[in-house]
N, C-alpha and C. Protein backbone atom coordinates (compact mmCIF):
# COMPACT_ATOMS: atom_id res chain seq x y z
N UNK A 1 -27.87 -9.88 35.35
CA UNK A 1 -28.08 -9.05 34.16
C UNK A 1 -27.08 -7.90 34.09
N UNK A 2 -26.74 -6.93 35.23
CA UNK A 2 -25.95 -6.21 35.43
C UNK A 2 -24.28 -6.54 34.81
N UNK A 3 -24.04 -7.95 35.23
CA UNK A 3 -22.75 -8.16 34.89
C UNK A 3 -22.73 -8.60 33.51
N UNK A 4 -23.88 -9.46 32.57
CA UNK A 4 -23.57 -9.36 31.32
C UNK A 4 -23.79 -8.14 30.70
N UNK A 5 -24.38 -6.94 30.84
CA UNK A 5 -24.60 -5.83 30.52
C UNK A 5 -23.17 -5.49 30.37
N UNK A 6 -22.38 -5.31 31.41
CA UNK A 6 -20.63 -4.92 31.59
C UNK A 6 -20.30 -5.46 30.57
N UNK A 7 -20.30 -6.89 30.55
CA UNK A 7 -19.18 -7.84 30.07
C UNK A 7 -19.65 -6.96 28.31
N UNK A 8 -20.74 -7.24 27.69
CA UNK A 8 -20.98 -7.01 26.69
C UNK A 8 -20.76 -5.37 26.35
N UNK A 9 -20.72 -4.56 27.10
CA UNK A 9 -19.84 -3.19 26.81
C UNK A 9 -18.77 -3.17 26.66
N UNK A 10 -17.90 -4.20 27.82
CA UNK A 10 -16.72 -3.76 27.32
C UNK A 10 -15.63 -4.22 26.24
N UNK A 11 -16.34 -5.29 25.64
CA UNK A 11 -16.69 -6.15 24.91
C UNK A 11 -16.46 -5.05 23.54
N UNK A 12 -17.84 -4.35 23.49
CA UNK A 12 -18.11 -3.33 21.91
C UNK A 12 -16.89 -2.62 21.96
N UNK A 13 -16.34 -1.80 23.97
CA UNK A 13 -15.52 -0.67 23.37
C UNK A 13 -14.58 -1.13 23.18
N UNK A 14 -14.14 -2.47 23.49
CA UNK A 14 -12.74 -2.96 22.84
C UNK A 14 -12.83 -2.97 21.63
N UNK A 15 -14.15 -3.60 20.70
CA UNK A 15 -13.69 -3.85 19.42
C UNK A 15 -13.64 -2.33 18.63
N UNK A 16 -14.78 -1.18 19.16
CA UNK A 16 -14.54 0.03 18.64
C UNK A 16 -13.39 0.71 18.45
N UNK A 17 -12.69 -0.14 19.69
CA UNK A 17 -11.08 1.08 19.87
C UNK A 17 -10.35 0.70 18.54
N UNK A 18 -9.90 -0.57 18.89
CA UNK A 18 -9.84 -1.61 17.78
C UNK A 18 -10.24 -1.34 16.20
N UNK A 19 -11.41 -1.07 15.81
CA UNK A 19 -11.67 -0.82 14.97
C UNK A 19 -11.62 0.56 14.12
N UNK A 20 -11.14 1.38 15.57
CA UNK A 20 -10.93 3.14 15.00
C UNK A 20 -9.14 3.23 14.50
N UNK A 21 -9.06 2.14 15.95
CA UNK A 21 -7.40 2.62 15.28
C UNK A 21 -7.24 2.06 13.81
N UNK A 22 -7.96 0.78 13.29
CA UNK A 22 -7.74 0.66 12.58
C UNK A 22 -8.28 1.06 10.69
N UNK A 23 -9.38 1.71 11.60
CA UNK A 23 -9.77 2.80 10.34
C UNK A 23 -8.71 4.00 10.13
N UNK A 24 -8.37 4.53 11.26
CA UNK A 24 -7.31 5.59 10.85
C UNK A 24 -6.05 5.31 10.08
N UNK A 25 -5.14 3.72 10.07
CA UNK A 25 -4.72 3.09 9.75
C UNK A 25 -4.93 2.99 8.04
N UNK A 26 -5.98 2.85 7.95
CA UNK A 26 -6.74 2.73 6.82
C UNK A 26 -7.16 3.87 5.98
N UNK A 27 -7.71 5.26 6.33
CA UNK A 27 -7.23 6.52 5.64
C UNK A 27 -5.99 7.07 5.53
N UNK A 28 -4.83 7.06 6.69
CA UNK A 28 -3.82 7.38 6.09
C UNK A 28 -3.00 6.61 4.73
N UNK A 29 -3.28 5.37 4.73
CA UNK A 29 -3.39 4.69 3.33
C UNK A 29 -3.95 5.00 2.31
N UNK A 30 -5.12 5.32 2.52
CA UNK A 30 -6.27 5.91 1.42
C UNK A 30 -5.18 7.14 1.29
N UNK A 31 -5.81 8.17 1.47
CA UNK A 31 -4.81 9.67 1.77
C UNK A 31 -3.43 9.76 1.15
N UNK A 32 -2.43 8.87 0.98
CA UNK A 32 -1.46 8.75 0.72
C UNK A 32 -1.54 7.96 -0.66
N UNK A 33 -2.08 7.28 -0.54
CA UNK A 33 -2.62 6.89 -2.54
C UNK A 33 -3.17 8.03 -3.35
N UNK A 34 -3.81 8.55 -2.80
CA UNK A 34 -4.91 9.48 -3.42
C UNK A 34 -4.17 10.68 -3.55
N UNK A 35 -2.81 11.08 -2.53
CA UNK A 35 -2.21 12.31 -2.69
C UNK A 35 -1.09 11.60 -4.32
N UNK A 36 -0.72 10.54 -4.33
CA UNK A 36 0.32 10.13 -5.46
C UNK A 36 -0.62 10.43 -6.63
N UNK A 37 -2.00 9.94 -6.57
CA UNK A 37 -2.88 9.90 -8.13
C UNK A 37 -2.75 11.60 -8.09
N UNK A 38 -3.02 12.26 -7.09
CA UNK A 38 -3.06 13.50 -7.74
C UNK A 38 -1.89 14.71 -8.31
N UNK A 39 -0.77 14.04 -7.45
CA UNK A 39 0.16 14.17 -8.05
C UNK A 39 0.53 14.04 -9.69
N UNK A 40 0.15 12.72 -9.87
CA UNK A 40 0.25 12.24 -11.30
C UNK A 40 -0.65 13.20 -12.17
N UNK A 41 -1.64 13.04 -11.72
CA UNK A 41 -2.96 14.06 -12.51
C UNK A 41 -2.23 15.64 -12.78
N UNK A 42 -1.52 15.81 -11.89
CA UNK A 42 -0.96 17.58 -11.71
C UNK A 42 0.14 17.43 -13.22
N UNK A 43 0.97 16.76 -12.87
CA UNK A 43 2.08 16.57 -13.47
C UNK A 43 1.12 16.01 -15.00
N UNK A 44 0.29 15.35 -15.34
CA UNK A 44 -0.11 15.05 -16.68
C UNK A 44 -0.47 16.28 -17.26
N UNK A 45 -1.61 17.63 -16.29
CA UNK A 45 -1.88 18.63 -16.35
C UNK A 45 -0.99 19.68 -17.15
N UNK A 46 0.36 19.79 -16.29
CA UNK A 46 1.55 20.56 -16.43
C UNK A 46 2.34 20.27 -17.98
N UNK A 47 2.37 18.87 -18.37
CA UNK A 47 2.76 18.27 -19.24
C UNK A 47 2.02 18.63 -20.74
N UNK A 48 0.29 18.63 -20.20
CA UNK A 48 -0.09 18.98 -21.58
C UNK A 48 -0.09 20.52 -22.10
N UNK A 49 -0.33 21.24 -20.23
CA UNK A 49 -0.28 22.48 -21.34
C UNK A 49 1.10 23.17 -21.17
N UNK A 50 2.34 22.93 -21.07
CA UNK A 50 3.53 23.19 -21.77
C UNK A 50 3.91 22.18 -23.36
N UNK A 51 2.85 21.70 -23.81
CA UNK A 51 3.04 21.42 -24.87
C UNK A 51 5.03 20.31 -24.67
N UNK A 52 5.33 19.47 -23.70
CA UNK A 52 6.49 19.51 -23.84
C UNK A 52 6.14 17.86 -24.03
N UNK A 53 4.75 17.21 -24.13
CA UNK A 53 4.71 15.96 -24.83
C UNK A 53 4.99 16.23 -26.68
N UNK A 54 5.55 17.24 -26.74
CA UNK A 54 5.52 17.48 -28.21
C UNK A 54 6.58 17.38 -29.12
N UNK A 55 8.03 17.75 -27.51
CA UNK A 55 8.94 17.85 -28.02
C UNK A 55 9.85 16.75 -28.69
N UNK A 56 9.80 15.49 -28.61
CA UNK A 56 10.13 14.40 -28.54
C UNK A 56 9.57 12.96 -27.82
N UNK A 57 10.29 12.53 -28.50
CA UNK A 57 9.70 10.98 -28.52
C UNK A 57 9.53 10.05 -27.44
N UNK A 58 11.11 10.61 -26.51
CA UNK A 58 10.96 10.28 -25.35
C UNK A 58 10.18 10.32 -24.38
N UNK A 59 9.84 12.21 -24.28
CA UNK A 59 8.95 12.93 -23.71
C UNK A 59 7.38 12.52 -23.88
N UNK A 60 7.23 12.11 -24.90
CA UNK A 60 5.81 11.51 -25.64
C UNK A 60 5.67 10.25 -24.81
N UNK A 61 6.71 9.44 -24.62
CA UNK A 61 6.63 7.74 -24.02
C UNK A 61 6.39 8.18 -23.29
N UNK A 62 6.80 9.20 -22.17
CA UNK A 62 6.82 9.39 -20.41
C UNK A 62 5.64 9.66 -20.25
N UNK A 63 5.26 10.67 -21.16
CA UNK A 63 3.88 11.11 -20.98
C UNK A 63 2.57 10.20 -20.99
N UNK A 64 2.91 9.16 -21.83
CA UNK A 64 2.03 7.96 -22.06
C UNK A 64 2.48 6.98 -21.15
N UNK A 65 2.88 6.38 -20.81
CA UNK A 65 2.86 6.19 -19.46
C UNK A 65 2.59 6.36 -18.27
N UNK A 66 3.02 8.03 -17.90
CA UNK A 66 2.10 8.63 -16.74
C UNK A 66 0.88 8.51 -16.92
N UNK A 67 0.03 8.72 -17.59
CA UNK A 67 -1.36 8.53 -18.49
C UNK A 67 -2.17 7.52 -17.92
N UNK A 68 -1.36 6.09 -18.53
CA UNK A 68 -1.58 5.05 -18.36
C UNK A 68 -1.20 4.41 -16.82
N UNK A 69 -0.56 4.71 -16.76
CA UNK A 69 -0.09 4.42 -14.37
C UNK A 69 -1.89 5.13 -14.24
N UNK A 70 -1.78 6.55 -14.17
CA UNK A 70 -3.02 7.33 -13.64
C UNK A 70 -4.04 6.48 -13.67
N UNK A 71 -4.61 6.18 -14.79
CA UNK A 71 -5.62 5.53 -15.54
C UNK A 71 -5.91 3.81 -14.52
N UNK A 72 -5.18 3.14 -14.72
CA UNK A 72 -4.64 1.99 -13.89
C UNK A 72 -4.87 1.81 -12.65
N UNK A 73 -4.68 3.13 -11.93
CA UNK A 73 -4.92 3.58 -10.67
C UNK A 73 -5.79 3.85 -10.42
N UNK A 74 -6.76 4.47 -11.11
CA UNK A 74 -7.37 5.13 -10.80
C UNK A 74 -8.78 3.89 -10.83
N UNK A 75 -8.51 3.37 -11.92
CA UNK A 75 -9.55 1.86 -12.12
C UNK A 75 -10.04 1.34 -11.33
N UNK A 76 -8.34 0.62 -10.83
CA UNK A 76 -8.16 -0.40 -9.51
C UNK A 76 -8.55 0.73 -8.21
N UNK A 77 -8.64 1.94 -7.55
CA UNK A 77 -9.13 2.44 -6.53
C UNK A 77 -10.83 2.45 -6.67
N UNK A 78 -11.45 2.93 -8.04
CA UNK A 78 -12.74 2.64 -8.09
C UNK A 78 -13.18 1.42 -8.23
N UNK A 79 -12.71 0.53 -8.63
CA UNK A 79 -13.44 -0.96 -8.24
C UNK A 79 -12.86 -1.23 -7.22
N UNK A 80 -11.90 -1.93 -6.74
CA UNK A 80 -11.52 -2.17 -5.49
C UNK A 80 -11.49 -1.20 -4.41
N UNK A 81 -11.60 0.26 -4.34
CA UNK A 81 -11.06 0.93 -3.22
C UNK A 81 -10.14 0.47 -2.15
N UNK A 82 -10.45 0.43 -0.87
CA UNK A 82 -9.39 0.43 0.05
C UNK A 82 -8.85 -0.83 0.03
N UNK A 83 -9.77 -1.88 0.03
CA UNK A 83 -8.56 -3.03 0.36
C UNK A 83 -7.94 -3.51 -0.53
N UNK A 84 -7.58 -2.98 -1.94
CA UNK A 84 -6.37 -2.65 -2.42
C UNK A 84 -5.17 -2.05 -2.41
N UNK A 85 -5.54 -1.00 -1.74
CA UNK A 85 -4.52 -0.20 -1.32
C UNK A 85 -3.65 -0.38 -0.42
N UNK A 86 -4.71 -1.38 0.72
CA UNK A 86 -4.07 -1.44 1.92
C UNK A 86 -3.14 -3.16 2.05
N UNK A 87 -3.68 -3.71 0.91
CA UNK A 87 -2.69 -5.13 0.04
C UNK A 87 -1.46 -4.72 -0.22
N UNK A 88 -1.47 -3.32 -1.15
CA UNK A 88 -0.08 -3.04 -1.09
C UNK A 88 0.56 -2.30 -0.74
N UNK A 89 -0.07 -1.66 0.48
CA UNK A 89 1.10 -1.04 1.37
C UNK A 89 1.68 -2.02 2.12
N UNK A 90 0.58 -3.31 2.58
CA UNK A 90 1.34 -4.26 3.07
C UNK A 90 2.70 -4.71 2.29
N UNK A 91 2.28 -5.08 1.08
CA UNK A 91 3.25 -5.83 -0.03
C UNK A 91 4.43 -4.74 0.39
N UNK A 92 4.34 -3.21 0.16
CA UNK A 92 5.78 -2.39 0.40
C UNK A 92 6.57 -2.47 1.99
N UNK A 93 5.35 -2.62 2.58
CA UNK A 93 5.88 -2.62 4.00
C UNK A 93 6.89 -4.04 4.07
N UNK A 94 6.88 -4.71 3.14
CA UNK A 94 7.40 -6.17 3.82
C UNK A 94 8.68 -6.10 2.76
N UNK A 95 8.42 -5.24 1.47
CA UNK A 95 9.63 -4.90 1.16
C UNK A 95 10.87 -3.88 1.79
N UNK A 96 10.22 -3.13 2.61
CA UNK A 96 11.05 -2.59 3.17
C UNK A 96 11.96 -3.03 4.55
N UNK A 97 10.96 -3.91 5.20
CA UNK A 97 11.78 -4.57 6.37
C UNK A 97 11.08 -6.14 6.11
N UNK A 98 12.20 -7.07 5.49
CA UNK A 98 11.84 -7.95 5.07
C UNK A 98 11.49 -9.10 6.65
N UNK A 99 10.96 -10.45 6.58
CA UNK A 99 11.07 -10.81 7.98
C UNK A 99 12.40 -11.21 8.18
N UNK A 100 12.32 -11.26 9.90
CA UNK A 100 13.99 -11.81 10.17
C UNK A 100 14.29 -13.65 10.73
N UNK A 101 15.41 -13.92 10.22
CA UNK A 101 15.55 -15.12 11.05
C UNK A 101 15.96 -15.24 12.34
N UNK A 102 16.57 -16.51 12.69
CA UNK A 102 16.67 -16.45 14.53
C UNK A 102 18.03 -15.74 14.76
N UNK A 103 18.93 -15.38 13.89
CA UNK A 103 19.75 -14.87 13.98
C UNK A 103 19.42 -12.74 13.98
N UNK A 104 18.93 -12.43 13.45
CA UNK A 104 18.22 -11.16 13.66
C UNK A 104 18.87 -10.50 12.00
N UNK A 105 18.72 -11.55 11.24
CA UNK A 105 19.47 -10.94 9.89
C UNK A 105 17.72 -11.73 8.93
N UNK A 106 18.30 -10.66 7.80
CA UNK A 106 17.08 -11.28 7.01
C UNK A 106 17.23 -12.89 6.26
N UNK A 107 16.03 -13.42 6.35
CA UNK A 107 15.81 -14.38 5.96
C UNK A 107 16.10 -14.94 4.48
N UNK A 108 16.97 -16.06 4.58
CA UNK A 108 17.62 -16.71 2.86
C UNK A 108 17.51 -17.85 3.24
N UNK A 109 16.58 -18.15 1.65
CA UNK A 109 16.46 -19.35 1.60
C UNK A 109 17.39 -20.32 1.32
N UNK A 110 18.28 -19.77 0.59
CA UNK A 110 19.23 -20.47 0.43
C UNK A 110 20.38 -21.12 1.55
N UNK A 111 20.08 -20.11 2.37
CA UNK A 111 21.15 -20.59 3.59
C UNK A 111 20.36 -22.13 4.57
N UNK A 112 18.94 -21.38 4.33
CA UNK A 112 18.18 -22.23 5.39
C UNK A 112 18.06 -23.61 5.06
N UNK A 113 18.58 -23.98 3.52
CA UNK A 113 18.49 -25.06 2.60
C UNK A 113 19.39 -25.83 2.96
N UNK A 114 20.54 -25.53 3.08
CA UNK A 114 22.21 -25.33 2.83
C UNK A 114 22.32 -26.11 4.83
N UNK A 115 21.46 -25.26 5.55
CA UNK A 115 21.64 -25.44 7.02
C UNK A 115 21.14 -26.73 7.56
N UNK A 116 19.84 -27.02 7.12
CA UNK A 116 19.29 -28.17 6.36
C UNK A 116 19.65 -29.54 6.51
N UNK A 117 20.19 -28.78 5.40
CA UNK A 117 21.18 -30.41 4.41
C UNK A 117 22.35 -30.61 5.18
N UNK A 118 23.22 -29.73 6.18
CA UNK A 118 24.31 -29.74 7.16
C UNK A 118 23.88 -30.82 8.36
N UNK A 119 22.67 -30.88 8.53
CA UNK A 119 22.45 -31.30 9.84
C UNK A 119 21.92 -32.43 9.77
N UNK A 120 21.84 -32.50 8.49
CA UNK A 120 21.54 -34.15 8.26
C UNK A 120 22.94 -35.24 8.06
């Protein structure tokens, strides 16, 4: 009894560790969405009361747009919350370091097509 007692502790604190790092993981995502919406919100703020959605047409589109991003955002965080967010930080993360091939360069399909059809 003693030793499944162990086994099954150490068992939980692995998955706890596990599961904290990956909550923290998971608010700095939150946190970092939530600092951009409020950003946007500041800047819609600033926008209406300098009256400078007034000045033009352009200024009017930008403004309606920021509006509409906010709005959008703000939707998709209240129905979906986090595991939206954390979909596309993945999605950016993989834009930023795309995967690599065996060569240590990023991956084309076109080459891999091309490499392919060579070796046949």
């Amino acid at each position: 009894l003693p030793r499944v007692e162990e086994s099954v502790n150490a068992t939980l604190e692995a998955e706890v560790l596990t599961r904290s790092s990956y909550s923290s993981r998971t608010c700095y995502a939150v946190a970092a969405d939530l600092s951009e919406m409020e950003l946007k919100k500041i800047l819609i703020e600033k926008m209406e009361g300098n009256k400078s959605i007034q000045r033009s047409d352009e200024q009017r589109n930008l403004y309606k747009a920021l509006v509409e991003a906010y709005e959008v955002d703000k939707a998709i965080l209240d129905t979906y919350g986090e595991s939206t967010i954390l979909k596309k930080e993945k999605k950016m993360m993989i834009k930023k370091d795309p995967p690599l091939d065996q060569t240590g360069g990023p991956k084309d399909k076109k080459k891999e097509v091309s490499r392919h059809q060579l070796a046949l």
